[in-house]
Protein backbone atom coordinates (compact mmCIF):
# COMPACT_ATOMS: atom_id res chain seq x y z
CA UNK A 1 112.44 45.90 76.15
CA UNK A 2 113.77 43.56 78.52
CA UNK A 3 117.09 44.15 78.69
CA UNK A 4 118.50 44.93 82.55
CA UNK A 5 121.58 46.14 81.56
CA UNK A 6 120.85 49.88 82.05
CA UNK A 7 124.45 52.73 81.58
CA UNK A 8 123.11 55.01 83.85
CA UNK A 9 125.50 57.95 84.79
CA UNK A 10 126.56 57.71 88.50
CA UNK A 11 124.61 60.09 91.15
CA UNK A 12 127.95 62.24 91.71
CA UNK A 13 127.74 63.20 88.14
CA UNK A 14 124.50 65.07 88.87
CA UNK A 15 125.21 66.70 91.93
CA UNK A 16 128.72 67.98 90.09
CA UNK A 17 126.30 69.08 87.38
CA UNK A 18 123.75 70.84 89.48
CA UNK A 19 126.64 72.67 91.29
CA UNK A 20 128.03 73.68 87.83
CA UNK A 21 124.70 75.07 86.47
CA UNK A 22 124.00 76.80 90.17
CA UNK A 23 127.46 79.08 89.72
CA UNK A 24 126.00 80.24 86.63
CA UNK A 25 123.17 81.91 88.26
CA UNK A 26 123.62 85.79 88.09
CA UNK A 27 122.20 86.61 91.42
CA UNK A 28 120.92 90.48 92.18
CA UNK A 29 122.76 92.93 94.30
CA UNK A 30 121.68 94.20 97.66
CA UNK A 31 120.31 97.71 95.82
CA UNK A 32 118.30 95.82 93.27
CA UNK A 33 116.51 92.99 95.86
CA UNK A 34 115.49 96.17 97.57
CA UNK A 35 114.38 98.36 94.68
CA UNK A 36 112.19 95.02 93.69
CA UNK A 37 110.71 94.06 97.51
CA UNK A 38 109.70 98.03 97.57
CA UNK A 39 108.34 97.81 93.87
CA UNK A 40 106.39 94.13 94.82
CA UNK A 41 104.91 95.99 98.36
CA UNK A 42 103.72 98.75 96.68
CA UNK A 43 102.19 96.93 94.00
CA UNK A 44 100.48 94.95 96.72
CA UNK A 45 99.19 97.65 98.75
CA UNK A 46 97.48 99.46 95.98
CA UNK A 47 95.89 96.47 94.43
CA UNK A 48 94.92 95.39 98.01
CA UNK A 49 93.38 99.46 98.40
CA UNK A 50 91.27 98.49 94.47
CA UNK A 51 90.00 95.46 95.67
CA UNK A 52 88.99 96.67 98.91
CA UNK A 53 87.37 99.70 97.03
CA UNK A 54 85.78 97.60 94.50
CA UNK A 55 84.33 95.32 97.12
CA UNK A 56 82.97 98.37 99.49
CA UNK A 57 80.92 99.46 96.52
CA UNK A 58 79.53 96.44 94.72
CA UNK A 59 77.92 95.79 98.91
CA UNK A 60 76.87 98.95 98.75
CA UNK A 61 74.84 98.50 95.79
CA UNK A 62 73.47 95.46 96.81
CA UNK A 63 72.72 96.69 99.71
CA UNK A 64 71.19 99.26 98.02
CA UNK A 65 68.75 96.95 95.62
CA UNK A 66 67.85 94.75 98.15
CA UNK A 67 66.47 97.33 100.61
CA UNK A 68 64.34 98.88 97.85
């Protein structure tokens, strides 16, 4: 356990190795980024549209019990 003497690989052998590894990544075309920002908005807006429906009638109807 005490023992100093560490063989640590230098610091330019991970940055060559995170360089490798990063031109492995397959990264998406112009026509697909789009296709999935439209997909992700959409998504959003109708969930957004649920929620806000959900929430306009659960006040109602608390509204409504608490007035009676």
């Amino acid at each position: 356990m005490g023992d100093s003497a560490k063989n640590d690989a230098p610091k330019t052998s991970f940055f060559k190795s995170v360089k490798t590894e990063f031109n492995k990544i397959a990264w998406p075309d112009k026509a697909d980024t789009v296709k999935q920002s439209v997909a992700v908005l959409c998504v959003s807006v109708v969930l957004g549209l649920i929620i806000t429906l959900m929430d306009t009638v659960i006040q109602f109807g608390i509204n409504f019990l608490t007035s009676i």
